[in-house]
N, C-alpha and C. Protein backbone atom coordinates (compact mmCIF):
# COMPACT_ATOMS: atom_id res chain seq x y z
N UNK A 1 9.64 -17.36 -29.98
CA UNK A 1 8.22 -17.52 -29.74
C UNK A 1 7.43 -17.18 -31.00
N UNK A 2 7.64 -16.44 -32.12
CA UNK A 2 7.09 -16.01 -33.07
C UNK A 2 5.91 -15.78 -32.74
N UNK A 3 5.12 -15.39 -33.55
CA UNK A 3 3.68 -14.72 -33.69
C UNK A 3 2.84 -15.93 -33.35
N UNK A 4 2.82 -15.66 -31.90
CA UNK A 4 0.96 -16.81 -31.43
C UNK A 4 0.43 -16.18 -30.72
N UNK A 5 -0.91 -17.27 -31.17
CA UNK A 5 -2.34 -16.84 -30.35
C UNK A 5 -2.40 -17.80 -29.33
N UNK A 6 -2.98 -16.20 -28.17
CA UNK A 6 -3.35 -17.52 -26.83
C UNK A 6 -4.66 -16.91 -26.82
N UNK A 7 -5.39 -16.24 -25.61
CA UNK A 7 -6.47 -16.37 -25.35
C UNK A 7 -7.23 -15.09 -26.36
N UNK A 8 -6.21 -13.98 -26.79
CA UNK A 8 -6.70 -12.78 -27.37
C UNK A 8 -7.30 -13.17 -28.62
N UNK A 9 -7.67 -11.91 -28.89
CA UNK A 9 -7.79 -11.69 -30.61
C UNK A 9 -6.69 -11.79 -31.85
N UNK A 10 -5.47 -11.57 -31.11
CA UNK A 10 -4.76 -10.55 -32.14
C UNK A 10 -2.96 -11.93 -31.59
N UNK A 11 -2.38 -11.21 -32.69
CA UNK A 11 -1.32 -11.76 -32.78
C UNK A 11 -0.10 -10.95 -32.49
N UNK A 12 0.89 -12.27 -31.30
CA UNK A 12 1.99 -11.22 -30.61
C UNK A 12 2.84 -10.93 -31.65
N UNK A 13 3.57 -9.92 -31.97
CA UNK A 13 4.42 -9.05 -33.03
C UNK A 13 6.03 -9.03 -31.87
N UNK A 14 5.95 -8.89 -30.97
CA UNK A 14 7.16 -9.41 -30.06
C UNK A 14 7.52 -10.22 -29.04
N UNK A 15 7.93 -11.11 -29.90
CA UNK A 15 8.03 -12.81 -28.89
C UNK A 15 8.90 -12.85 -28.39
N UNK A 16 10.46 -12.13 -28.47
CA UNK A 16 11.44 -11.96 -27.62
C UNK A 16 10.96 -10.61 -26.25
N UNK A 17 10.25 -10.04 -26.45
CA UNK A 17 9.44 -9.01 -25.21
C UNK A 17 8.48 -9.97 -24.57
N UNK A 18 7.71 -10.91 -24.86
CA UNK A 18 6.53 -11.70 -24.13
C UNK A 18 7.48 -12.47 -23.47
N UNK A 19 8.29 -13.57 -24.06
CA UNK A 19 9.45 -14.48 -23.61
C UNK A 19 9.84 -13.80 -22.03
N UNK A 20 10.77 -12.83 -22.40
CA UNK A 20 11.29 -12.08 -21.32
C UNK A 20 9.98 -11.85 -20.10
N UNK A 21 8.87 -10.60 -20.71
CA UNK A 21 8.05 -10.56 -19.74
C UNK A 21 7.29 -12.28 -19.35
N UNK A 22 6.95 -13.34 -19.42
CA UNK A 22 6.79 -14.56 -19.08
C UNK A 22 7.40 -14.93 -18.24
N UNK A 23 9.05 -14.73 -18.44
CA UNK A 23 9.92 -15.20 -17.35
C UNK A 23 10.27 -14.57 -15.94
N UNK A 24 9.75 -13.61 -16.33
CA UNK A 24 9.60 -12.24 -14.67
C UNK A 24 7.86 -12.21 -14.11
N UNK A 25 7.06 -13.31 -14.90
CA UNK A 25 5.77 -12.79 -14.45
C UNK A 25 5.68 -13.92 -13.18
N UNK A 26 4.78 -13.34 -12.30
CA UNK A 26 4.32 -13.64 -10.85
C UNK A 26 3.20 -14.54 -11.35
N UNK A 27 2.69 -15.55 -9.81
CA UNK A 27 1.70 -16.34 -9.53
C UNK A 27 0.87 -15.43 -10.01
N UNK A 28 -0.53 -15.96 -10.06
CA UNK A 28 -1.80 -15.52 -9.84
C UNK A 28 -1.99 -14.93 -8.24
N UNK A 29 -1.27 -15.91 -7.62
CA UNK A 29 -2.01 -15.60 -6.24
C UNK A 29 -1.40 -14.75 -5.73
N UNK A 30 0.35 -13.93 -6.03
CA UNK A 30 0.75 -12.99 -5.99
C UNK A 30 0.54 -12.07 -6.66
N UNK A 31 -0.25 -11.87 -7.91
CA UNK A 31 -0.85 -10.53 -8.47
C UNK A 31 -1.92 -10.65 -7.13
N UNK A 32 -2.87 -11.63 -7.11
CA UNK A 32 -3.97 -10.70 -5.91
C UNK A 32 -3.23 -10.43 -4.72
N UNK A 33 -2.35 -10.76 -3.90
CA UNK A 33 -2.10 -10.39 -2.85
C UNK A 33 -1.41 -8.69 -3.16
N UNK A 34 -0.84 -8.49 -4.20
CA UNK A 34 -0.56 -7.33 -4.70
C UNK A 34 -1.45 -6.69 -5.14
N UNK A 35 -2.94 -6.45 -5.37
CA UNK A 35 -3.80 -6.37 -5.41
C UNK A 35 -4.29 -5.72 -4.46
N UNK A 36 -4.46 -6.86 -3.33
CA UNK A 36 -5.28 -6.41 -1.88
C UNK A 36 -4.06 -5.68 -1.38
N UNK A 37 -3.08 -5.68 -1.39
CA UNK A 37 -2.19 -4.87 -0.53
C UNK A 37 -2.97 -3.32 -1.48
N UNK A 38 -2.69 -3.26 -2.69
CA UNK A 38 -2.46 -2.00 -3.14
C UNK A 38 -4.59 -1.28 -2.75
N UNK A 39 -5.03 -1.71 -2.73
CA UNK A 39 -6.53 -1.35 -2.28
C UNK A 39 -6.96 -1.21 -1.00
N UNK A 40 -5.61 -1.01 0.01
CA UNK A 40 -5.65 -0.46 1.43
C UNK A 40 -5.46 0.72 1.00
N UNK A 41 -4.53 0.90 -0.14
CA UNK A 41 -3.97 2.37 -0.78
C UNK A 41 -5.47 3.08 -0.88
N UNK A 42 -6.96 2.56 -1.02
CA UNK A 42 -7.96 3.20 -1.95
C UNK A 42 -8.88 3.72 -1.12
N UNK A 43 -8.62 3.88 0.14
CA UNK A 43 -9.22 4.72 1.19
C UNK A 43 -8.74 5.86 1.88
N UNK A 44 -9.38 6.79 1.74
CA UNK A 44 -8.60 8.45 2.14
C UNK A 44 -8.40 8.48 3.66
N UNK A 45 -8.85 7.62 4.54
CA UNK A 45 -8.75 8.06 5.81
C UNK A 45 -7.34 6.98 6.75
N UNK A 46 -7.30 6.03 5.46
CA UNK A 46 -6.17 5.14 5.82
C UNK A 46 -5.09 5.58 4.95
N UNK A 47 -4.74 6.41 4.11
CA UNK A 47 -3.92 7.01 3.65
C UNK A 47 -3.46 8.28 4.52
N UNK A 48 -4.20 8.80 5.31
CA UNK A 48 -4.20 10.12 5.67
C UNK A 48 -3.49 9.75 7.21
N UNK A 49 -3.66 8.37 7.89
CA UNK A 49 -3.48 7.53 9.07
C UNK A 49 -2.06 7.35 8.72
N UNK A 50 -1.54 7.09 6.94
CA UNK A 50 -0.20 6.81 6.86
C UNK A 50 0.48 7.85 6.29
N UNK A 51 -0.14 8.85 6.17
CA UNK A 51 0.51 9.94 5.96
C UNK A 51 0.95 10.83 7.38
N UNK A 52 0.34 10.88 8.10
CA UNK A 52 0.64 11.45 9.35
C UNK A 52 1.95 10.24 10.39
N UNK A 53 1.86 9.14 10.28
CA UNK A 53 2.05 7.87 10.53
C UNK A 53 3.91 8.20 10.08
N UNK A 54 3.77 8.60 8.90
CA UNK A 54 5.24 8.77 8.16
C UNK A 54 6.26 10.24 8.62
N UNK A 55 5.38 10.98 9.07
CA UNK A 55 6.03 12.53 9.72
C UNK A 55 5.67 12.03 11.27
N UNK A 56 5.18 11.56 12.18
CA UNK A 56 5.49 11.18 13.93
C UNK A 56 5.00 9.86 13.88
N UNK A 57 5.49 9.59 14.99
CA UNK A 57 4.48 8.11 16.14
C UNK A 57 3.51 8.58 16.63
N UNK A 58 2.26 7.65 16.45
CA UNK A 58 1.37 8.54 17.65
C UNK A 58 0.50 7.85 17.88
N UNK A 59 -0.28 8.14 18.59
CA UNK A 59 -1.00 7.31 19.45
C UNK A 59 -2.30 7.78 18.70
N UNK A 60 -3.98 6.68 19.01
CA UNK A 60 -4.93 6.60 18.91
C UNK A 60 -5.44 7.84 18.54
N UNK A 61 -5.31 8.33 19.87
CA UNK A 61 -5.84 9.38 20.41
C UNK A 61 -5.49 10.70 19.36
N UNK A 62 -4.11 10.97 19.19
CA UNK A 62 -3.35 11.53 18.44
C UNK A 62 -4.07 11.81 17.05
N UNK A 63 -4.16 10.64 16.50
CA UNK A 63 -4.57 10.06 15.45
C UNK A 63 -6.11 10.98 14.64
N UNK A 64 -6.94 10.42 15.96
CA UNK A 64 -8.30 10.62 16.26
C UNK A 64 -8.40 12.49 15.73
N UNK A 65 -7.31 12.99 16.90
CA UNK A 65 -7.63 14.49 16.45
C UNK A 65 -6.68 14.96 15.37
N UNK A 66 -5.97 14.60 14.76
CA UNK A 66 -5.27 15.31 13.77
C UNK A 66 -6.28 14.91 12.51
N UNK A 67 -6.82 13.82 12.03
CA UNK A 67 -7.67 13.46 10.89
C UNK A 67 -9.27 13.62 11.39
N UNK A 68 -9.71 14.26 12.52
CA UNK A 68 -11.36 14.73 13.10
C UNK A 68 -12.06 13.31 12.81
N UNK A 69 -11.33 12.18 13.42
CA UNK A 69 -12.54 11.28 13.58
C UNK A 69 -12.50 10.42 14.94
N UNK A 70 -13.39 9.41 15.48
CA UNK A 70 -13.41 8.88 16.66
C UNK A 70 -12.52 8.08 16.66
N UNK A 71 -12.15 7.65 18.07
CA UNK A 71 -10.60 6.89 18.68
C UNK A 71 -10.74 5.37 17.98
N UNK A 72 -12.68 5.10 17.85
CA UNK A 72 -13.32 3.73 17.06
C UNK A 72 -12.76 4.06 16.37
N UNK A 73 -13.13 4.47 14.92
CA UNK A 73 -13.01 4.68 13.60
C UNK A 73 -11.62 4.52 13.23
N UNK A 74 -10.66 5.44 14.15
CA UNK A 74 -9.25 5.38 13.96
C UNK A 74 -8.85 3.79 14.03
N UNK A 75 -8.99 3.55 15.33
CA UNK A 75 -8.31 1.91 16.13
C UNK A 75 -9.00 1.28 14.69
N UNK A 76 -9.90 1.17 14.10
CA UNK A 76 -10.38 0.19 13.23
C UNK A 76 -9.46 -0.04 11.80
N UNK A 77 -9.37 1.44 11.52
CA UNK A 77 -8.61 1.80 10.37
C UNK A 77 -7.07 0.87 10.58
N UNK A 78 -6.29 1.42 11.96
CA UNK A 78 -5.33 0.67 12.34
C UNK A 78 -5.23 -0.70 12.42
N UNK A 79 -6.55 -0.82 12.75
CA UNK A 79 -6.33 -2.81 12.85
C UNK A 79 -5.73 -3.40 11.50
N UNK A 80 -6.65 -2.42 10.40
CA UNK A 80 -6.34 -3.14 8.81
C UNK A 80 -5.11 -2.94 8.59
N UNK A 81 -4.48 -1.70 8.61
CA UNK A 81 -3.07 -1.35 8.36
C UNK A 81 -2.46 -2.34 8.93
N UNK A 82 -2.30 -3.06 10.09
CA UNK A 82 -1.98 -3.50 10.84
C UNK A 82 -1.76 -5.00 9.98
N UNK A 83 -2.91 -5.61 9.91
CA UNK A 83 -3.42 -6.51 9.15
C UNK A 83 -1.86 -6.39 8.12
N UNK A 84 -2.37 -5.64 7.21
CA UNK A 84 -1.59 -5.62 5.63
C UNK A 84 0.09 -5.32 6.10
N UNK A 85 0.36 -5.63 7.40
CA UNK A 85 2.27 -4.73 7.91
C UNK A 85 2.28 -3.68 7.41
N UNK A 86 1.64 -2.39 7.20
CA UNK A 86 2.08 -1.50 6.95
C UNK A 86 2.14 -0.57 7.95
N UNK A 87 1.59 -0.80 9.23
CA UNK A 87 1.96 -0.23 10.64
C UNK A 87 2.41 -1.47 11.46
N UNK A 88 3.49 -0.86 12.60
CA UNK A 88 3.78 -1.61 13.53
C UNK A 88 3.44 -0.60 14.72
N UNK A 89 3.57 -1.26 16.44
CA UNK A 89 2.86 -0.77 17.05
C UNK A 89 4.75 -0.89 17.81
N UNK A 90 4.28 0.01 19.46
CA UNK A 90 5.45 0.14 20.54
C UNK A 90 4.02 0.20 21.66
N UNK A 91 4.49 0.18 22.82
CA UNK A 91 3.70 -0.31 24.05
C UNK A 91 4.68 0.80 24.75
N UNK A 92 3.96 1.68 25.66
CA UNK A 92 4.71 2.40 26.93
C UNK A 92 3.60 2.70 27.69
N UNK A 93 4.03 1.60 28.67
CA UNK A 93 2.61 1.82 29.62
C UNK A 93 1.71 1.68 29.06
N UNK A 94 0.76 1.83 29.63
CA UNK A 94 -0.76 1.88 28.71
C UNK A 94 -1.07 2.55 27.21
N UNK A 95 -0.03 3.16 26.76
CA UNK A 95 -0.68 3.74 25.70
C UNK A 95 0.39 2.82 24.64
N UNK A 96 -0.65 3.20 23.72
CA UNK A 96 0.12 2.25 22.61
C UNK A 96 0.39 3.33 21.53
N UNK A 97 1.76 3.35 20.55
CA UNK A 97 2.16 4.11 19.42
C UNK A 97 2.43 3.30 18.79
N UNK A 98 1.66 3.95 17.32
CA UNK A 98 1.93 3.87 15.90
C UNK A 98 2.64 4.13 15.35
N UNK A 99 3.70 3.37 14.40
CA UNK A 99 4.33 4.29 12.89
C UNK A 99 4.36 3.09 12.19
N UNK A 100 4.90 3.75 11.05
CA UNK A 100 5.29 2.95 10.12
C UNK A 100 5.87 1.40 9.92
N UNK A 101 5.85 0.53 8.88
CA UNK A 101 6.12 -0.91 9.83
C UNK A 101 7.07 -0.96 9.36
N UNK A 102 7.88 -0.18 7.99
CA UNK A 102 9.56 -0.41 7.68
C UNK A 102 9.97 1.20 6.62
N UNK A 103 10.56 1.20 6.46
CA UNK A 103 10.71 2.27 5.00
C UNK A 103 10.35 2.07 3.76
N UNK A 104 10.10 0.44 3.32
CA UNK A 104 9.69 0.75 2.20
C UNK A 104 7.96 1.08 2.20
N UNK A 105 6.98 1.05 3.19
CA UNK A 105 6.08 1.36 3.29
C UNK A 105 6.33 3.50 3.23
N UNK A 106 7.19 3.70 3.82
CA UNK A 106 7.69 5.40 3.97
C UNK A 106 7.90 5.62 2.66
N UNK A 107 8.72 4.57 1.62
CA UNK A 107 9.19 5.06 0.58
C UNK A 107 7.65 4.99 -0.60
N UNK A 108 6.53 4.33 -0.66
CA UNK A 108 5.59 4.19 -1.18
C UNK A 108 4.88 5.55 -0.87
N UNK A 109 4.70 6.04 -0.26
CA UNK A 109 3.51 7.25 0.66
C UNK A 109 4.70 8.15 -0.32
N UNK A 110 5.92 8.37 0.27
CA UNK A 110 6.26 9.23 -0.53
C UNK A 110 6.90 9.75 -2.11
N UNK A 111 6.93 8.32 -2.23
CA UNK A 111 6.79 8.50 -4.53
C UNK A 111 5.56 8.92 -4.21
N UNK A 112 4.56 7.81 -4.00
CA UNK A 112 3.12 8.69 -4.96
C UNK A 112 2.99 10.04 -4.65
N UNK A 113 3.26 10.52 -3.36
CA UNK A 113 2.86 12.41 -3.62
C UNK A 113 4.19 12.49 -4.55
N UNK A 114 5.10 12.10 -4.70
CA UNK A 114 6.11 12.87 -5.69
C UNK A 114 5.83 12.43 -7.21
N UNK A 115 5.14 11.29 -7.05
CA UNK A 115 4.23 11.29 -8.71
C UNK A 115 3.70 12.24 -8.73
N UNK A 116 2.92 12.60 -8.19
CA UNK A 116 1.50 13.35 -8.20
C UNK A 116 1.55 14.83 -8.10
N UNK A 117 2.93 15.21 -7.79
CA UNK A 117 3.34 16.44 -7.66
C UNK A 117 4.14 16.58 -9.14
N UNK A 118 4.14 15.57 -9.99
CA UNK A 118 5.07 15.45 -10.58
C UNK A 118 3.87 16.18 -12.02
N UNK A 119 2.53 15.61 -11.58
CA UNK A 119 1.54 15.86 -12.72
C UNK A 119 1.00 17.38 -12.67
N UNK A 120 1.64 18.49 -11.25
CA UNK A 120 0.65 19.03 -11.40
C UNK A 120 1.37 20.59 -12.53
């Protein structure tokens, strides 16, 4: 590839590294869907829904009082999770439970606190 210009200023210095990264790079429309997935991540009360979500199952209600907000607010939060697969639901009788929708959603929740524990 040698040293070219595309849209930047400046000139690439490693055309066997761009080459390579080129051949592993994603759609456009899969960076945004990776995108919107990762900006469910950017709300504390839907993180806190999958943080509890990852230690039990639980219901609405459950939900409602372990994070101090209404059964609304919760169910709403859930719909989105829901939305993005990162919760799946179970039915018993009337009440409905929450968890997680696979492990690699479990395995995400728990790198970043182990990043983040990693900084302190």
């Amino acid at each position: 590839m040698g040293k070219n210009k595309m849209l930047c200023d400046c000139e690439s210095i490693h055309g066997e590294a761009i080459k390579q990264v080129l051949n592993a790079m994603l759609k456009d429309k899969d960076f945004s869907e990776l995108s919107d997935f990762f900006k469910v991540f950017g709300d504390s009360t839907r993180v806190k829904i999958l943080w509890a979500l990852d230690n039990a199952e639980l219901c609405v209600c459950d939900i409602a009082v372990l994070i101090n907000m209404t059964k609304s607010a919760v169910s709403h939060q859930l719909g989105i999770l829901r939305e993005k697969r990162l919760v799946k639901i179970r039915r018993e009788g009337k009440v409905v439970y929450y968890s997680l929708a696979d492990s690699h959603v479990k395995e995400i929740i728990e790198k970043a606190v182990e990043h983040l524990d990693e900084q302190k």
